[in-house]
Protein backbone atom coordinates (compact mmCIF):
# COMPACT_ATOMS: atom_id res chain seq x y z
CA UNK A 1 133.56 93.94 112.28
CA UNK A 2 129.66 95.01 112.12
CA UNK A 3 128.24 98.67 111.79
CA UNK A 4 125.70 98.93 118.18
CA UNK A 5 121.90 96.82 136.54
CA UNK A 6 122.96 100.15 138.96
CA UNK A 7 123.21 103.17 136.81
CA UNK A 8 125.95 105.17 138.13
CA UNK A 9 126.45 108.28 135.45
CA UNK A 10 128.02 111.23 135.01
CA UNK A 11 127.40 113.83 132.47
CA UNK A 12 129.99 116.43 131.26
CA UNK A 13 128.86 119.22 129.32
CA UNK A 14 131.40 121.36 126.90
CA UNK A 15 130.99 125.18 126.75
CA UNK A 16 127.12 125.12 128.27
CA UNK A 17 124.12 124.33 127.06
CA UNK A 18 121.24 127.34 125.86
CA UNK A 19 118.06 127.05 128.21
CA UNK A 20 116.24 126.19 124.59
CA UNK A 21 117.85 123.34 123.97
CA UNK A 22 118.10 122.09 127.32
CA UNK A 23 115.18 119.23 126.93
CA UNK A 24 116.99 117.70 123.49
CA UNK A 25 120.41 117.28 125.28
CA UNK A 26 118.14 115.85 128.34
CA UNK A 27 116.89 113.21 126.31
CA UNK A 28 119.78 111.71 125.12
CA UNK A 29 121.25 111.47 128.44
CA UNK A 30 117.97 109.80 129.22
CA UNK A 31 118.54 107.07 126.30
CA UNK A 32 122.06 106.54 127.30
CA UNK A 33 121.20 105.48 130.67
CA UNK A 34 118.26 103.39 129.24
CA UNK A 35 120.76 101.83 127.07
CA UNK A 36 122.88 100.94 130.28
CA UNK A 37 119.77 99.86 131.98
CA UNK A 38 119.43 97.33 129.28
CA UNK A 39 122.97 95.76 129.99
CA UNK A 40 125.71 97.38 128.08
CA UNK A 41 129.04 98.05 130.00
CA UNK A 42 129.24 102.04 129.11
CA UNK A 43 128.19 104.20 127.05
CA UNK A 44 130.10 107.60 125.12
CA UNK A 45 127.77 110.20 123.23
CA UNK A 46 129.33 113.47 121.88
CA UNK A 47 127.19 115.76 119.72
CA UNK A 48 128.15 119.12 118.01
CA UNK A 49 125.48 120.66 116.22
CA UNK A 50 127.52 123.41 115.09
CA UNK A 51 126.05 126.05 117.96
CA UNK A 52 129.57 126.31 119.56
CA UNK A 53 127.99 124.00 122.14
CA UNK A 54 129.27 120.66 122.51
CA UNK A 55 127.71 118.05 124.61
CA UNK A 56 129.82 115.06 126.06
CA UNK A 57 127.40 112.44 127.83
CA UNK A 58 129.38 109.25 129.40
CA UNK A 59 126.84 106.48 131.47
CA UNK A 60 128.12 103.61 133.03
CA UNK A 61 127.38 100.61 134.96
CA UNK A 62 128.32 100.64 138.50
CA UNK A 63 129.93 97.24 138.34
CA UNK A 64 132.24 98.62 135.38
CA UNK A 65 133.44 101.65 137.67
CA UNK A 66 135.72 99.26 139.56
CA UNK A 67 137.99 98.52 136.46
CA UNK A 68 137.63 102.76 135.31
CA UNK A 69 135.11 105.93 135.35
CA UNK A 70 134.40 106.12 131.82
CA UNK A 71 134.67 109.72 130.88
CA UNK A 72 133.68 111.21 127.89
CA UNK A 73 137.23 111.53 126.63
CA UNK A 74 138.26 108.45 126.50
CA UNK A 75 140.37 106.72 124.21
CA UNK A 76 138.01 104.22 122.47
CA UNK A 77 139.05 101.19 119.56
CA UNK A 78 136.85 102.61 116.66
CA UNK A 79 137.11 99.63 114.39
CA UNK A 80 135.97 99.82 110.70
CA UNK A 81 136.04 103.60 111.32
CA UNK A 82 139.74 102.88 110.56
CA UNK A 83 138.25 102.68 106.61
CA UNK A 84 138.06 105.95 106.53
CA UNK A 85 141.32 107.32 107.13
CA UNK A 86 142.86 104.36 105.22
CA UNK A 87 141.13 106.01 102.08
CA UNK A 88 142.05 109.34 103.15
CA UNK A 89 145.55 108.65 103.12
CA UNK A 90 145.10 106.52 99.86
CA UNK A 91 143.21 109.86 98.17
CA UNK A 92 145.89 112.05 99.38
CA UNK A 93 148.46 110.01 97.75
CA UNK A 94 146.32 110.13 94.78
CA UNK A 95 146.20 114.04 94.66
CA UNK A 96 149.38 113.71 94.39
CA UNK A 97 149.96 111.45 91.47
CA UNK A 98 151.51 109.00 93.17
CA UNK A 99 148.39 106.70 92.69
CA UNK A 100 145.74 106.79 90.95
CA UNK A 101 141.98 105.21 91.81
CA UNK A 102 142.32 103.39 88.21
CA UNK A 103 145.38 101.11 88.76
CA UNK A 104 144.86 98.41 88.71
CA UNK A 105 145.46 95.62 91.57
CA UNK A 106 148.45 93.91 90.07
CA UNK A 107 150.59 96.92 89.25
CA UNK A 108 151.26 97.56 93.71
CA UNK A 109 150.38 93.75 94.68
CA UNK A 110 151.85 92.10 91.99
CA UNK A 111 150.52 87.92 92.50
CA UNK A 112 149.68 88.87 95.60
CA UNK A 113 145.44 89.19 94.73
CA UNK A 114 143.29 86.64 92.39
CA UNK A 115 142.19 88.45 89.51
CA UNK A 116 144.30 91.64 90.48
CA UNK A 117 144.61 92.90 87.06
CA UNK A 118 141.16 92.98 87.16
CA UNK A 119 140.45 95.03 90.31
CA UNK A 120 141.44 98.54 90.81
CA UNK A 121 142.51 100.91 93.92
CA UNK A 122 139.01 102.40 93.52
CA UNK A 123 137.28 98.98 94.04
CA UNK A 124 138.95 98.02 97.24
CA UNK A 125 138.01 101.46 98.64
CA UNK A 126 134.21 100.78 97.71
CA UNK A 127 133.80 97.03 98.70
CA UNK A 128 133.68 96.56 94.41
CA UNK A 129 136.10 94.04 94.23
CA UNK A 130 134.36 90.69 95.11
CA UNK A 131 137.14 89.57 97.29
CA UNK A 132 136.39 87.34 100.17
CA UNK A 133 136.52 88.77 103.39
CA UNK A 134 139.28 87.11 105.74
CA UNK A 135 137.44 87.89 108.94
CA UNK A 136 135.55 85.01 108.04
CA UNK A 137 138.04 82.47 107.97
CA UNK A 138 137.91 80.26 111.25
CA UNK A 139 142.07 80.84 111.26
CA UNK A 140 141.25 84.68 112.35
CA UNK A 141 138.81 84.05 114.93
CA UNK A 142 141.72 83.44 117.89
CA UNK A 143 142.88 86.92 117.41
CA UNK A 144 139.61 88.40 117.45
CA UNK A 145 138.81 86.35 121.27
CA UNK A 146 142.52 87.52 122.28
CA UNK A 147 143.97 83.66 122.89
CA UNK A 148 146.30 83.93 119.45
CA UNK A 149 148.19 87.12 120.53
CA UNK A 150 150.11 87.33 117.00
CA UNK A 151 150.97 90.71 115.33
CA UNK A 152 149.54 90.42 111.62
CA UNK A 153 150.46 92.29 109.07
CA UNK A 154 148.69 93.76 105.82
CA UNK A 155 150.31 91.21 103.87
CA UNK A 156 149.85 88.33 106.00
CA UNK A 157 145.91 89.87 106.86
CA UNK A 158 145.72 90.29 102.50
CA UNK A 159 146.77 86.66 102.02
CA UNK A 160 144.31 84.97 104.13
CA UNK A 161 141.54 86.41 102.33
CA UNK A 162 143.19 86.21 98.82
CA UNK A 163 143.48 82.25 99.23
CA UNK A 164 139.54 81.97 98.96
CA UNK A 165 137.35 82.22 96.00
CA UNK A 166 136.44 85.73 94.79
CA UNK A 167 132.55 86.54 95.89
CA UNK A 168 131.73 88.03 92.33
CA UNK A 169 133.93 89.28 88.85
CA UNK A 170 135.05 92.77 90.02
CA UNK A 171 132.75 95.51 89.49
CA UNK A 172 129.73 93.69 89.21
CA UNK A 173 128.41 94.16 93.18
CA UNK A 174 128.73 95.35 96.03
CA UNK A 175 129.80 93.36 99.24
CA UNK A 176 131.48 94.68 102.13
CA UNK A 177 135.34 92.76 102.73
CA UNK A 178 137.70 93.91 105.22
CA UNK A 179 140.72 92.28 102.70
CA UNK A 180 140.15 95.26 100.51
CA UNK A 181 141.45 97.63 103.00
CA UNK A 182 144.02 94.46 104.15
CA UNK A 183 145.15 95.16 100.13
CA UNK A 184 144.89 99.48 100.99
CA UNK A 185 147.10 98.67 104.11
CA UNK A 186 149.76 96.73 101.91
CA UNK A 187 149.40 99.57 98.93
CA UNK A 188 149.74 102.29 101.07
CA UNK A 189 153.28 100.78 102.66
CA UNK A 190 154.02 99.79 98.74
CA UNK A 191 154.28 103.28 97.37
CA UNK A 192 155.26 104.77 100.52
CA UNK A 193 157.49 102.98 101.83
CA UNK A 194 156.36 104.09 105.52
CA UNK A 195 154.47 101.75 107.88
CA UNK A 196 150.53 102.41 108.60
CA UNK A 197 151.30 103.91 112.11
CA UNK A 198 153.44 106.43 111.10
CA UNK A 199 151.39 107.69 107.61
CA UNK A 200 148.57 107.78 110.20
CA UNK A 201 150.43 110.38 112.49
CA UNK A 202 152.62 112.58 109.90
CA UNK A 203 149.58 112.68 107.99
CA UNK A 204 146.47 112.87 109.87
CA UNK A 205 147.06 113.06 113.66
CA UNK A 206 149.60 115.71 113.69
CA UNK A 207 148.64 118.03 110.97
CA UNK A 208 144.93 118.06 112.74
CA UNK A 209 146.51 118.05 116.84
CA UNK A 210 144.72 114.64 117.34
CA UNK A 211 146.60 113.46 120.55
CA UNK A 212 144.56 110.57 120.94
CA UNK A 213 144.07 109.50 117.66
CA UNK A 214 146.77 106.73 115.95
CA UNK A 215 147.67 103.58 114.14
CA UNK A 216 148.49 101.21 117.20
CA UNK A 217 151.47 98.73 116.49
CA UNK A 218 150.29 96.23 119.40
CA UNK A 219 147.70 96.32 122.02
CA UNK A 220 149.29 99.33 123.89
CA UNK A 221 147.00 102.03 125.22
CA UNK A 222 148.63 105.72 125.07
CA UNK A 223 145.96 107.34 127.03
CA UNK A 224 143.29 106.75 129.99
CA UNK A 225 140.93 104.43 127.68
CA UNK A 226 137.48 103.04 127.53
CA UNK A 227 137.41 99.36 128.81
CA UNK A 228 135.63 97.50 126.59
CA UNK A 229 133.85 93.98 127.74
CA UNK A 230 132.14 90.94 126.43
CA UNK A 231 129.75 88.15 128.34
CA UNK A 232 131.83 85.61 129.85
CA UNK A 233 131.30 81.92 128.67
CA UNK A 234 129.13 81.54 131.71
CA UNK A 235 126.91 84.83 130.80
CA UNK A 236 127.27 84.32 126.38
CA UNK A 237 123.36 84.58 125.17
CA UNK A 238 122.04 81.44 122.94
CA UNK A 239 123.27 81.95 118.97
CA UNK A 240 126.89 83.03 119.94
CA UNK A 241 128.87 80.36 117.65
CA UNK A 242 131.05 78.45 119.76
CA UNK A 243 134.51 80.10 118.52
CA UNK A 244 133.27 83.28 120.44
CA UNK A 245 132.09 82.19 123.36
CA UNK A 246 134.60 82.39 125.55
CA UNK A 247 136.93 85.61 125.69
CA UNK A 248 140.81 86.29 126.82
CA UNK A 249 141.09 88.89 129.52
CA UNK A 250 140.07 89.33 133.52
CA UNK A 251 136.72 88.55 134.45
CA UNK A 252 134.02 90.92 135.95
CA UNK A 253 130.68 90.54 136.90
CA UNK A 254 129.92 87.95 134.31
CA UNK A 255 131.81 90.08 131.17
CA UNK A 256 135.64 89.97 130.50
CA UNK A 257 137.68 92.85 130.14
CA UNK A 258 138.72 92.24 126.43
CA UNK A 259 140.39 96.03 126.43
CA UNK A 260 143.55 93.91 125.89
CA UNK A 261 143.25 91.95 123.35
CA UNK A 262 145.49 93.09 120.36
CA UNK A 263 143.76 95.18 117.27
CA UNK A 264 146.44 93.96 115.39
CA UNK A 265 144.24 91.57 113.35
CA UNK A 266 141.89 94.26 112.48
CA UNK A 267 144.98 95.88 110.47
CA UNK A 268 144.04 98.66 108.42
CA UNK A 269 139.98 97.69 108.13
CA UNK A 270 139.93 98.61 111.93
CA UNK A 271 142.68 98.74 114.15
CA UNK A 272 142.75 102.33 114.94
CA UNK A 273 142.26 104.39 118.13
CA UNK A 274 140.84 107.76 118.39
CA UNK A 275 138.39 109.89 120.90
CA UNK A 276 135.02 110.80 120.39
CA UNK A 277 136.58 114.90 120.08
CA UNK A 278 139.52 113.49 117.73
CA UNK A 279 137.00 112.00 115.61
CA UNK A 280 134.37 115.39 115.59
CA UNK A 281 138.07 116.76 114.56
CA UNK A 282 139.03 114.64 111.78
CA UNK A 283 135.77 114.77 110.21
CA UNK A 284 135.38 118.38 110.59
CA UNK A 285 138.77 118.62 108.51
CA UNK A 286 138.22 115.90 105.88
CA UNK A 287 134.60 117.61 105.05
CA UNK A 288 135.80 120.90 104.94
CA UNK A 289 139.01 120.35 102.17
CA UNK A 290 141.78 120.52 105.11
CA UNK A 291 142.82 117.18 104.48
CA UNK A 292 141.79 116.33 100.84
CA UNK A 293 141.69 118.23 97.67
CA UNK A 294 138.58 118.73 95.92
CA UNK A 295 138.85 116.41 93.21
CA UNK A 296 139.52 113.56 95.49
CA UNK A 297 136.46 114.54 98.39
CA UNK A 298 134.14 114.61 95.43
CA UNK A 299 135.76 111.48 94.48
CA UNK A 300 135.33 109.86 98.14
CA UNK A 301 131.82 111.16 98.17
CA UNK A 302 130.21 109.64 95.04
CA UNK A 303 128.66 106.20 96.25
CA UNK A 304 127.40 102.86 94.71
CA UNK A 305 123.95 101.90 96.19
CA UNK A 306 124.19 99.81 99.33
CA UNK A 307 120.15 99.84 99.89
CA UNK A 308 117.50 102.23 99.19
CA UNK A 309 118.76 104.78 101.63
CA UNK A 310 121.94 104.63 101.91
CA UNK A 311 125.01 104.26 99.71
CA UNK A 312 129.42 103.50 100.01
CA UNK A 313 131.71 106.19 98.51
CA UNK A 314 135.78 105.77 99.34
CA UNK A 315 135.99 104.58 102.50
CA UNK A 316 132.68 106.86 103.79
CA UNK A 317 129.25 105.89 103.73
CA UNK A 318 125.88 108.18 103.77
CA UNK A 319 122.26 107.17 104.60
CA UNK A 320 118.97 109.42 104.14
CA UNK A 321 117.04 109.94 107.36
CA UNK A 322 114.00 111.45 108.84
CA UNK A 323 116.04 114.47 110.06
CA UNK A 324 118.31 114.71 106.82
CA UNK A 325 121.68 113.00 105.11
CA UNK A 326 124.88 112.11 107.44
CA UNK A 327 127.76 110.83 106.28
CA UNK A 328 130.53 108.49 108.46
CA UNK A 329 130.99 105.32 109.22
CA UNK A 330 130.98 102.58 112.16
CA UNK A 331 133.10 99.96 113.73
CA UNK A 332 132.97 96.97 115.40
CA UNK A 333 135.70 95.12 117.10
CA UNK A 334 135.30 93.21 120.80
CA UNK A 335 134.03 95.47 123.37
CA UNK A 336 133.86 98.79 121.16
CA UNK A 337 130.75 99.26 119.16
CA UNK A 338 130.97 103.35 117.51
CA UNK A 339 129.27 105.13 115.03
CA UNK A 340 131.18 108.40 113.58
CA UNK A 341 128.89 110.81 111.33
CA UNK A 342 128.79 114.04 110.16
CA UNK A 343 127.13 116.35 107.93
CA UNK A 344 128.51 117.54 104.83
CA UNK A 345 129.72 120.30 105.65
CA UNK A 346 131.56 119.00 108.80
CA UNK A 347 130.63 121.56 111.25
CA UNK A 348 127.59 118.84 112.40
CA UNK A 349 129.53 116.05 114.11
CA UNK A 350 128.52 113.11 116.19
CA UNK A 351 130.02 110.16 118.08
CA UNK A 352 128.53 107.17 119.94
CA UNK A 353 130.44 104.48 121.59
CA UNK A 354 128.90 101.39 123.50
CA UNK A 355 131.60 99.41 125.12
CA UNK A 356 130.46 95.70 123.96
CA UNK A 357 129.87 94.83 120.29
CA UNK A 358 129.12 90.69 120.56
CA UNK A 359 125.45 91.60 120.88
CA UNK A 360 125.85 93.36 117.31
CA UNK A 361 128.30 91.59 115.44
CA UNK A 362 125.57 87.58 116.92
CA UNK A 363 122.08 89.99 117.44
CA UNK A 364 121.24 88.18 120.21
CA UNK A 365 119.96 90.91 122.29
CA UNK A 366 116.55 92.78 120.65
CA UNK A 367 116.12 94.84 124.02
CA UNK A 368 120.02 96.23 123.29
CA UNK A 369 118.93 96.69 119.82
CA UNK A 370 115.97 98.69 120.11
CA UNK A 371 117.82 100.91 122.49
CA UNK A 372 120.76 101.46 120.76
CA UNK A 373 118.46 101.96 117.79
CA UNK A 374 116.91 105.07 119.51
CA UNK A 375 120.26 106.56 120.67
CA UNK A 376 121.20 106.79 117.10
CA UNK A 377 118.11 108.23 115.82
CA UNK A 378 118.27 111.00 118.41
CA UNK A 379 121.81 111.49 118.27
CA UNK A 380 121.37 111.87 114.11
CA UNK A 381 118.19 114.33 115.15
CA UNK A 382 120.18 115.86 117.40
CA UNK A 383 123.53 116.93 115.35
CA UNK A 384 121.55 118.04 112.52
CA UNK A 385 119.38 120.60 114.24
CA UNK A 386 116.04 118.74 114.57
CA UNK A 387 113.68 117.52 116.84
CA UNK A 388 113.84 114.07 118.15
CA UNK A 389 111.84 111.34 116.94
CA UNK A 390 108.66 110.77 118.53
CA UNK A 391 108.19 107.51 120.52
């Protein structure tokens, strides 16, 4: 799970546009549709720079319009955005002592991690802990191509990774593994006693009125919903390994419609669903203190260095820019590639969705690249106030 033809488009525009900032909305719509040009299925941009002003842009190619009109409020599979209201839930717990970021492994998963005495809450919720990540055990990789329909669970997702070799003695690095948030997922049902579906709703989605936004138990869709698609076998670019190459789901104009295929594998690293207004929503509350107190946002917030630009806190991430710092996270999972950032404040607010991700996860596609690349940089220009980047 990575961090990115007839046009026929539509364009749906919240509360109006001002005349001045008419040209910086009409470029994005411009890169969306140059990103569809290129060969993605769809595309989903939503951008709140805290003007009262929303802007929904949804482009799509004409072949996908004969499975659904994408629409701008669509219910999308956001992937490792899932991380971050894992660690929510996990800080919430914590703010009220019934965790705490320093406890160690061992004391929730008792023999159920190598080295768990070792490795604390805190490390799992910034990649810390040197634990292998399962996704990269060949026994996954029928889930994630939708032709091993099993429902995993935390434990099950926790053990696959826990039977390899930690990457490095805890602490020492950082390297991002989805079994830490496989070990969050089996912590949080630990103390709570409550499935990941239901924490998800009693404390996130319904406190915040996110009606579109939950924990899904299978690969049930509550809500009209993006389809997501990969290249068939027939249409899979050079590099794809061969495990990947060839999709579950009905076939379309040389993609399959992988909308079907079951997150459950994903578990709590990045099964969720959401919409791109659910997620403005959710971030809007977590930076402003609705959800978290402040001890534990300033604890989410303080990163380890990922690269000279950006840095992981709990669950969050936050990279330096031309046009200033965001904070978020993306997801990758087949056919849903999103990016979720904010400011700090949480009144900027962003969401992109591009409804393939094998191009990402393989990159085998520099022309998808490059223009995905510029829809991000003009979305990030765009939700913080300023200009958009020239060329």
């Amino acid at each position: 799970m990575v961090l990115v033809p007839m046009l026929a488009a539509s364009l749906v525009v919240t509360g109006g546009i001002p005349a001045t900032a008419a040209p910086q909305y009409d470029g994005l719509r411009r890169l969306a549709r140059e990103l569809v040009d290129d060969g993605v299925p769809g595309v989903i941009v939503r951008v709140d720079d805290g003007s009262g002003h929303p802007v929904e842009i949804a482009e799509q190619a004409r072949w996908a319009r004969r499975d659904h009109v994408l629409r701008a409020d669509d219910e999308f599979r956001v992937g490792s955005n899932t991380k971050t209201v894992m660690a929510t839930l996990v800080l919430q717990l914590a703010g009220e002592g019934r965790v705490a970021l320093s406890d160690p492994v061992s004391k929730w998963l008792p023999g159920m991690v190598p080295g768990g005495d070792a490795i604390t809450v805190q490390m799992l919720l910034n990649h810390t802990s040197g634990l292998y990540d399962y996704t990269e055990d060949p026994v996954m990789w029928p889930s994630a191509v939708g032709k091993d329909r099993r429902m995993w669970t935390s434990a099950e997702l926790l053990a696959v990774g826990a039977a390899h070799d930690p990457e490095f003695p805890p602490g020492t690095q950082w390297s991002y593994s989805n079994t830490n948030y496989a070990a969050i997922g089996a912590i949080l049902e630990r103390v709570t006693g409550t499935g990941l579906a239901d924490l998800v709703r009693d404390r996130i989605a319904r406190p915040l009125h996110l009606a579109h936004t939950y924990y899904p138990t299978d690969a049930t869709w509550r809500g009209p919903h993006a389809r997501g698609y990969e290249p068939d076998a027939a249409h899979m670019p050079p590099g794809v390994p061969a495990e990947f190459r060839d999709f579950a789901g009905p076939h379309r104009d040389g993609h399959v419609n992988v909308s079907d295929i079951s997150p459950s594998w994903g578990g709590a690293a990045g099964a969720m669903v959401s919409t791109a207004q659910d997620w403005s929503r959710f971030h809007n509350a977590l930076m402003s203190g609705k959800l978290l107190p402040a001890n534990q946002l300033s604890q989410m917030l303080t990163t380890v260095p990922v690269r000279s630009d950006a840095g992981y806190g709990l669950g969050i991430q936050t990279r330096t820019t031309e046009c200033g710092t965001l904070w978020g996270h993306d997801g990758g999972i087949p056919g849903y590639l999103s990016i979720g950032i904010t400011d700090r404040t949480g009144t900027h607010t962003a969401t992109i969705l591009i409804t393939t991700e094998s191009w990402a996860e393989f990159g085998t596609d520099p022309k998808i690249k490059a223009a995905s690349e510029a829809l991000q940089n003009a979305t990030i220009c765009t939700m913080l106030g300023k200009p958009l980047p020239t060329g």
